[in-house]
Protein backbone atom coordinates (compact mmCIF):
# COMPACT_ATOMS: atom_id res chain seq x y z
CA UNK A 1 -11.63 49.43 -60.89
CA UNK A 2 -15.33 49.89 -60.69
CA UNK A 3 -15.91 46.21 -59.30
CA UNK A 4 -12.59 46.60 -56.85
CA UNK A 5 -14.36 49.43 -55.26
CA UNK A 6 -18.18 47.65 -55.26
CA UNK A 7 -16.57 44.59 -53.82
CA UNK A 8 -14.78 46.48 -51.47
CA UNK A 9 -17.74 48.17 -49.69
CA UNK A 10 -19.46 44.70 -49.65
CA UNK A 11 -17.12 43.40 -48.02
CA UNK A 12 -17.71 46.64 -45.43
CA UNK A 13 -21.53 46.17 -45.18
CA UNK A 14 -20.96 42.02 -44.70
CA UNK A 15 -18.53 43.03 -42.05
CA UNK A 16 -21.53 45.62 -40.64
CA UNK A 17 -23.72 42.67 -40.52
CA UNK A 18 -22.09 40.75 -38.31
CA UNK A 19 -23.34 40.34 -34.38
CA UNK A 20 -20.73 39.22 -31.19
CA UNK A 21 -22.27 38.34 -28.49
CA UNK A 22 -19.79 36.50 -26.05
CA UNK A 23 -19.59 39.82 -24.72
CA UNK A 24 -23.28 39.85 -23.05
CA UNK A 25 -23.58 39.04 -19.50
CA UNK A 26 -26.84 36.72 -17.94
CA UNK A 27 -27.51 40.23 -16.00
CA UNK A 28 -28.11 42.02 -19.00
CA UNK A 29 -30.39 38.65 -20.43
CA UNK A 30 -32.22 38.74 -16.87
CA UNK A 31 -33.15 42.94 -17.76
CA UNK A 32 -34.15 42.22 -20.88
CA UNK A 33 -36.22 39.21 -19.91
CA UNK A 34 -37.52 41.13 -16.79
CA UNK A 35 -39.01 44.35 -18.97
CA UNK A 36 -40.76 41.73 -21.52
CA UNK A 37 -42.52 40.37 -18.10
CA UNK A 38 -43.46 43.85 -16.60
CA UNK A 39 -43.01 46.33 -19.14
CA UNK A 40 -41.50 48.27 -16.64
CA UNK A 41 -38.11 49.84 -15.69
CA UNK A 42 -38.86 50.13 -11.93
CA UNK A 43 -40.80 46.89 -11.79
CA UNK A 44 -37.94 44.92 -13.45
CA UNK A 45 -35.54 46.68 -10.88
CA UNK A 46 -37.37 45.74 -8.21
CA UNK A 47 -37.63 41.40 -9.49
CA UNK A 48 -34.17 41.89 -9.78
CA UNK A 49 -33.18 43.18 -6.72
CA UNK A 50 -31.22 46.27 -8.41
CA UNK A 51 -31.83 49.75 -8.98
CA UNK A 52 -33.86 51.22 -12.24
CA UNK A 53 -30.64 53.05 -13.43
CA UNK A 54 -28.52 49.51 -13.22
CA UNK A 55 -31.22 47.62 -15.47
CA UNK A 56 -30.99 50.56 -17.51
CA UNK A 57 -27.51 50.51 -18.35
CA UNK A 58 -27.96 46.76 -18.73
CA UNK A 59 -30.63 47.42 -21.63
CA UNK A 60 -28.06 49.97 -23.41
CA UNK A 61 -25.23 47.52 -23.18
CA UNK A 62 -26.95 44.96 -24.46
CA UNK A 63 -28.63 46.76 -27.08
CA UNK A 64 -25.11 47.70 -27.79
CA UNK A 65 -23.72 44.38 -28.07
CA UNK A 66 -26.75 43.21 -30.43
CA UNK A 67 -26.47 46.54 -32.32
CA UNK A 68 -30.28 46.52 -33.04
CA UNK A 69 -33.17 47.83 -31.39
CA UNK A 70 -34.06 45.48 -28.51
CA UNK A 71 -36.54 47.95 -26.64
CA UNK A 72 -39.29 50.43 -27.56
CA UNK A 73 -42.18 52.75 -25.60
CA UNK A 74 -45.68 51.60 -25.57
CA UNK A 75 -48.67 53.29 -24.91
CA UNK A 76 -48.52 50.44 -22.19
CA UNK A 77 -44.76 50.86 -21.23
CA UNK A 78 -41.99 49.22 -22.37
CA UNK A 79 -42.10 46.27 -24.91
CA UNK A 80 -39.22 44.56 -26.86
CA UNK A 81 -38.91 44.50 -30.27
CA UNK A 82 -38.54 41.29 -31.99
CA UNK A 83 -34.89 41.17 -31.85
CA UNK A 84 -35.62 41.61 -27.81
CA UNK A 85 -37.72 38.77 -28.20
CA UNK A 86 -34.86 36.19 -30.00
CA UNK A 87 -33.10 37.46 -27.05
CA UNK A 88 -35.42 37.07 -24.55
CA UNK A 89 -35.70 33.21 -25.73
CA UNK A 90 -32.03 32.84 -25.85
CA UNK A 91 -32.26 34.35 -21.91
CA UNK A 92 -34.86 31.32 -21.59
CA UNK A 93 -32.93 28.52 -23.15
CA UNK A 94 -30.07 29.97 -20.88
CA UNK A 95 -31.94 29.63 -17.47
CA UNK A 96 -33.20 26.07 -18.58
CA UNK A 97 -29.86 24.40 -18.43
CA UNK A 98 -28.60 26.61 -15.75
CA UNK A 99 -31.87 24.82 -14.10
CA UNK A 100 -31.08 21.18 -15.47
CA UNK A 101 -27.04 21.96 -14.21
CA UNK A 102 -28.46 22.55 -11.07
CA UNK A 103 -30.24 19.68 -10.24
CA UNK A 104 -27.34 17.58 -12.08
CA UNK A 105 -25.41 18.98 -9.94
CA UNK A 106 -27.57 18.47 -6.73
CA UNK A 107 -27.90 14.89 -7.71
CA UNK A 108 -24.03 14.05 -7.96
CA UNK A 109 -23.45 16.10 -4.63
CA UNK A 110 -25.53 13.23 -3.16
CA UNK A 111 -24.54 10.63 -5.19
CA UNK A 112 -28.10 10.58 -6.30
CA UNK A 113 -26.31 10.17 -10.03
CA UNK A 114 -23.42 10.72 -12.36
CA UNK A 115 -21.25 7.63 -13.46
CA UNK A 116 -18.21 5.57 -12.35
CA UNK A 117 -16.19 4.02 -14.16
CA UNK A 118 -14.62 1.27 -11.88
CA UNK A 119 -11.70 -1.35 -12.53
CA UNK A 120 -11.32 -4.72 -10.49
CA UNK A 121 -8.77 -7.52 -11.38
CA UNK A 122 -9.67 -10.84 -12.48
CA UNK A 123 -9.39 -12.26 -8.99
CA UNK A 124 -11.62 -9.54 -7.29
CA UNK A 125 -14.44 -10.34 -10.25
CA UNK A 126 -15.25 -12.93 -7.47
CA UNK A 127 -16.24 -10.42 -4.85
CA UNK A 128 -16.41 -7.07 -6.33
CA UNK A 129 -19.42 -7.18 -8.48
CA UNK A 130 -21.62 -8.01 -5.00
CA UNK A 131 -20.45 -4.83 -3.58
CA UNK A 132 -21.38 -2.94 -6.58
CA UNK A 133 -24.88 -4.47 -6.85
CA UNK A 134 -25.57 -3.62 -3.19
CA UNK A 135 -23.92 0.11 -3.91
CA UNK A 136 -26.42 -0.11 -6.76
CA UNK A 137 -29.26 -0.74 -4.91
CA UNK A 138 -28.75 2.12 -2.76
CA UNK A 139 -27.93 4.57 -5.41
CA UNK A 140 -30.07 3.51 -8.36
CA UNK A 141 -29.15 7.11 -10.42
CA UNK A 142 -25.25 6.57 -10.51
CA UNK A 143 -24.54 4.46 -13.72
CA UNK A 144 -21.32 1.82 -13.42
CA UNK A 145 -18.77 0.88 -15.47
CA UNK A 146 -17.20 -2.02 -14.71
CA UNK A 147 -13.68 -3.06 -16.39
CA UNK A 148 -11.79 -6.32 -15.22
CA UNK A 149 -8.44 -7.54 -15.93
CA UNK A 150 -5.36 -8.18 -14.99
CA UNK A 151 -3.09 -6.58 -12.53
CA UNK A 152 -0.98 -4.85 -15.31
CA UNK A 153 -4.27 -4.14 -17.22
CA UNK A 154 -5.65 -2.42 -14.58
CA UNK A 155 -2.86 -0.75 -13.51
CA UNK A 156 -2.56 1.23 -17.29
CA UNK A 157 -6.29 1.56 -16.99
CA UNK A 158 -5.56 3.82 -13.62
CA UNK A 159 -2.13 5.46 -14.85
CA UNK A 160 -3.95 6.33 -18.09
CA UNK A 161 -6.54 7.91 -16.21
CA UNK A 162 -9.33 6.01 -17.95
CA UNK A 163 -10.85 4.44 -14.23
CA UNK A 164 -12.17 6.87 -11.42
CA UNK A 165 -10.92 4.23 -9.32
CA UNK A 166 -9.64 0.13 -8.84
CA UNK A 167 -9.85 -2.82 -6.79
CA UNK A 168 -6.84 -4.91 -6.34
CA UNK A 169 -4.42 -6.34 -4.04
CA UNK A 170 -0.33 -4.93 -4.19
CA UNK A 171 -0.31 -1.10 -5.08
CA UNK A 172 2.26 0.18 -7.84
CA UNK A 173 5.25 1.71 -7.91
CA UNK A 174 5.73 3.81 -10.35
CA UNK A 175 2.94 6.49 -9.69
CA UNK A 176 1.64 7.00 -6.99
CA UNK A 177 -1.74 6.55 -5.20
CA UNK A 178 -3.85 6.81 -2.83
CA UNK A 179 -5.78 3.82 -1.19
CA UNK A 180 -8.08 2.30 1.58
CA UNK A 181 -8.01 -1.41 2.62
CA UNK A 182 -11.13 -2.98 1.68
CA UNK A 183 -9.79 -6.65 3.87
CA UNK A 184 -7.76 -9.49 4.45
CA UNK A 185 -6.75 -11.46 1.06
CA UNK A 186 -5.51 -15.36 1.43
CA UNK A 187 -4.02 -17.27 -0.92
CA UNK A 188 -3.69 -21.08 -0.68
CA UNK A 189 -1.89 -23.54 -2.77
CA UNK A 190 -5.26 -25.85 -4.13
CA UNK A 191 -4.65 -29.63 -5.24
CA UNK A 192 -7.46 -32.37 -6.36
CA UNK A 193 -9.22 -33.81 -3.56
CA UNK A 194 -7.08 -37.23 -4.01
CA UNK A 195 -3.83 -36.07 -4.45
CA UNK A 196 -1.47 -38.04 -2.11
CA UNK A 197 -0.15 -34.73 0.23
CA UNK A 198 -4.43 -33.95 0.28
CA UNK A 199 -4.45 -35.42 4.12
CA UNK A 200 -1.02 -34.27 5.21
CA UNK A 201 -0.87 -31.70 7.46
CA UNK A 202 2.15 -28.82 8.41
CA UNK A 203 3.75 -29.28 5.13
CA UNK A 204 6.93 -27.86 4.97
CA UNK A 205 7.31 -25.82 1.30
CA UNK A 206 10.31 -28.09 0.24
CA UNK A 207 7.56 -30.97 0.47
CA UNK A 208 6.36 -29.40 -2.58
CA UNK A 209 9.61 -29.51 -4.59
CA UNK A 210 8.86 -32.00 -7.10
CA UNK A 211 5.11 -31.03 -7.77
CA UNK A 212 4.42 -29.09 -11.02
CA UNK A 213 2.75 -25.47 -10.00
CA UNK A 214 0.04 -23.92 -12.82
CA UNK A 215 0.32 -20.24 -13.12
CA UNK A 216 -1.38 -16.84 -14.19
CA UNK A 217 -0.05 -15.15 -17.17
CA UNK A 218 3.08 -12.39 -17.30
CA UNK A 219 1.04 -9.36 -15.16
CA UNK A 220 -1.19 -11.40 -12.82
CA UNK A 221 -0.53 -10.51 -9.28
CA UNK A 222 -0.97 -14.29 -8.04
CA UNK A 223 1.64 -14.93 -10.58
CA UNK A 224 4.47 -12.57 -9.11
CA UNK A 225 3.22 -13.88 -5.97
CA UNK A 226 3.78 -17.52 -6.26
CA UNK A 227 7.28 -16.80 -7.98
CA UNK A 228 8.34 -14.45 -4.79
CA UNK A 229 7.02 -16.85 -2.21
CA UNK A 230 9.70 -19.68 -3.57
CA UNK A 231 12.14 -16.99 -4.25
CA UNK A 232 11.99 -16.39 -0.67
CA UNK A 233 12.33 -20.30 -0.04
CA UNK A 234 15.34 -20.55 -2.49
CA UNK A 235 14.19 -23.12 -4.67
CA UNK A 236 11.95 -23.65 -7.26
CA UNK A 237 9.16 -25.95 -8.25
CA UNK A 238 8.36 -27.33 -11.48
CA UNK A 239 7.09 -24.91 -13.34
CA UNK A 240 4.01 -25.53 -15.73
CA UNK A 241 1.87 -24.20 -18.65
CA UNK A 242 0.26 -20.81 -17.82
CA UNK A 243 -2.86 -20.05 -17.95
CA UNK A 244 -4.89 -16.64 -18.14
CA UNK A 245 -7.78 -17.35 -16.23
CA UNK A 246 -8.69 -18.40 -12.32
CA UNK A 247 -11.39 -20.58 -13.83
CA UNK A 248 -9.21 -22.23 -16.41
CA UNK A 249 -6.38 -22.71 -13.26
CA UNK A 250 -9.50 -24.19 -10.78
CA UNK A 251 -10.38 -27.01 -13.89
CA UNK A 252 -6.69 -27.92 -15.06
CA UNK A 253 -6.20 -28.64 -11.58
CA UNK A 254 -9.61 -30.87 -11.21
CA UNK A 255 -7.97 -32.62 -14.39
CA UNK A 256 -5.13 -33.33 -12.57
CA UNK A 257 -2.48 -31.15 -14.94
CA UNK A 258 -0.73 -30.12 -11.94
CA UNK A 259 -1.48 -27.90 -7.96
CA UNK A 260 -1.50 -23.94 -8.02
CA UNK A 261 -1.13 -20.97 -5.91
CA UNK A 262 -4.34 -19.47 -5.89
CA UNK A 263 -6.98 -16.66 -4.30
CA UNK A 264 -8.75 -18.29 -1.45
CA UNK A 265 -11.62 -15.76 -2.27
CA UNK A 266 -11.70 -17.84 -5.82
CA UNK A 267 -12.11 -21.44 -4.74
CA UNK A 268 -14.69 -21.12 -2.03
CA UNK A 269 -17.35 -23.29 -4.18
CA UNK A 270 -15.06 -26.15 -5.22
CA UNK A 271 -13.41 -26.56 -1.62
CA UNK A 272 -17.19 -26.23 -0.11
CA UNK A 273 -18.19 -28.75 -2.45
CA UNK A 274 -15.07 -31.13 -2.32
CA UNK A 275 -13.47 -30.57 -5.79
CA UNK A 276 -10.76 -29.03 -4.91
CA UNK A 277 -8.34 -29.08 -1.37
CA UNK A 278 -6.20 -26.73 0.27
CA UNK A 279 -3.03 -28.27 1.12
CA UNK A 280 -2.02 -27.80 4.49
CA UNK A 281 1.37 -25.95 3.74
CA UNK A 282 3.43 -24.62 6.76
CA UNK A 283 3.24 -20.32 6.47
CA UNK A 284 -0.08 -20.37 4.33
CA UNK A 285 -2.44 -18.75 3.39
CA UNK A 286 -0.34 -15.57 2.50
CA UNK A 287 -3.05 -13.20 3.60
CA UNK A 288 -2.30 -10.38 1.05
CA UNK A 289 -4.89 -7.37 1.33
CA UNK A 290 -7.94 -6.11 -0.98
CA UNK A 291 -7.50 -2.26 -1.46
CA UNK A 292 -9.93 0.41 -3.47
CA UNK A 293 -7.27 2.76 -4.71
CA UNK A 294 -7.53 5.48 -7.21
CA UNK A 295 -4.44 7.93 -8.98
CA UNK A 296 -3.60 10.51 -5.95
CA UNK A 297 -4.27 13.53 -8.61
CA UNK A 298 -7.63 12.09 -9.19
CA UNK A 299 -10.36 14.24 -7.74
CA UNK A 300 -13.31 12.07 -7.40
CA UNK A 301 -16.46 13.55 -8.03
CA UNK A 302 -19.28 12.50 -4.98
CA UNK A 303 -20.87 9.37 -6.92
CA UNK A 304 -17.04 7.77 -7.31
CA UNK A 305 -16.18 9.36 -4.03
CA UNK A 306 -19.42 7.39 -2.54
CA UNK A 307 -18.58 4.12 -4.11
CA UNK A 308 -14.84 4.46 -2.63
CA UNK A 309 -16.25 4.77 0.77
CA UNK A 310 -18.89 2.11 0.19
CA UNK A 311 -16.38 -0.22 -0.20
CA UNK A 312 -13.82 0.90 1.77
CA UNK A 313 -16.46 0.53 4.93
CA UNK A 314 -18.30 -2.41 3.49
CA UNK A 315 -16.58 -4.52 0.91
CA UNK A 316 -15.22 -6.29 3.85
CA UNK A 317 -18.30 -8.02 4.50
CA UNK A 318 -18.56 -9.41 0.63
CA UNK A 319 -15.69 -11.21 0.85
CA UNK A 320 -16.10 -14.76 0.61
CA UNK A 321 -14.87 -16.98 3.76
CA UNK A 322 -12.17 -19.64 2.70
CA UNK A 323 -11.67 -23.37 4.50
CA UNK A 324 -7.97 -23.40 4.08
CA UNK A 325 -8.20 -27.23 6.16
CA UNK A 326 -10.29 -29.76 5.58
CA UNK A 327 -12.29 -31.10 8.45
């Protein structure tokens, strides 16, 4: 019985012990602080901007809340005890990151830093990374992440909310968004340089019934694209292997595997340079369009909301220019 009772008021002194202080307000810190510098009630009032009977009842609060002496009378005036003084460094700590959140704070209000984290599909990775180079340049503090993949990739990238924002060409439809056109997005149907319809000119769509059409994989954009343009045209080409990558599509073609729907803004090089041709098809290029779009629940803080306007009012002039004839 002896030991219920002695472990009993243990348990009452442990519980005497303990000190809460989510209660105490920076006003009271700011007091305490304040009398350490001055060693005065009026003095302290007067840094503050307060009256001596406010920083007093600040002092008993928080003397209250620490439930230990934080204050005592000097011959000089006031000085804290050493309890004050653990307090008066917490108070110090305090008004350091308040300081470092302010100038965090300052800096991502002017885009002066902060990160982005920024998704592009695989056809934009021929234009996109430019824009964020010369964003970069500009705003050295603002760190990028850069994500590419497919349309459908993307898109779950956005929905999931794991991008600030995205750069691709048709919007979705199940969520919903909001966007800004970046600029005008061809697509071309691309051949070797000596396939026989290479010199023709006006070809009508039929005239490439018998030709066998490379594709992106299930979720590329150019992919649904070529299958709605000849959906449109009621009929349908051979259909060949697909293939997951623009570059991989650009050298099966070279190799003479078959002709392909394609990004203008990805062939620019090879058509410059003669390894590849645009067939002249009647109603291409399909000039599609290059958005920056982000969720429409996403608030973008200022170093995303600065790269959305950088390319919304200059990613039109990264775009590569595409030779859809030859000469």
């Amino acid at each position: 019985m002896a030991a219920s009772v002695n472990l009993n008021i243990l348990l009452v002194m442990k519980d005497n012990l303990k000190v809460d202080l989510r209660s105490v307000t920076l006003k009271q810190l700011r007091a305490l602080a304040g009398l350490q510098r001055s060693g005065s009630v009026s003095a302290t009032a007067q840094e503050l901007g307060v009256t001596p009977p406010a920083v007093t009842m600040q002092l008993k609060q928080l003397e209250a809340a620490a439930a230990l002496p934080l204050v005592e009378r000097s011959a000089q005036g006031f000085a804290v005890t050493q309890a004050g003084a653990e307090l008066v460094e917490t108070a110090r700590r305090i008004e350091e990151a308040l300081r470092d959140g302010t100038e965090a704070l300052t800096l991502l209000k002017r885009a002066g830093g902060g990160h982005v984290a920024v998704g592009v599909v695989s056809t934009a990775k021929y234009f996109a990374p430019r824009v964020l180079a010369a964003f970069a340049a500009i705003h050295p503090g603002v760190e990028i992440r850069l994500d590419v993949g497919n349309r459908s990739e993307t898109l779950a990238a956005l929905r999931e909310h794991e991008l600030d924002i995205a750069v691709m060409g048709r919007p979705p439809e199940d969520f919903e968004i909001d966007q800004a056109t970046i600029g005008d997005h061809p697509h071309i149907i691309v051949a070797p340089p000596d396939h026989p319809l290479a010199e023709a000119r006006d070809l009508p769509l039929e005239a490439l019934a018998g030709e066998t059409f490379l594709l992106r994989e299930e979720g590329s954009g150019t992919r649904a694209l070529t299958l709605r343009l000849f959906a449109r045209a009621g009929f349908a080409p051979r259909f060949g292997m697909a293939v997951n990558s623009n570059e991989t599509i650009k050298q099966a073609v070279m190799a003479g595997l078959g002709i392909a729907m394609i990004s203008g803004h990805t062939v620019g090089a090879e058509l410059e340079h003669g390894r590849l041709c645009a067939l002249d098809v009647e109603g291409l290029p399909v000039v599609r369009q290059w958005f920056v779009a982000k969720r429409h629940d996403k608030r973008l803080l200022p170093a995303a909301r600065a790269l959305w306007d950088f390319f919304a009012d200059r990613g039109a002039g990264f775009l590569p220019e595409v030779a859809t004839r030859r000469d």
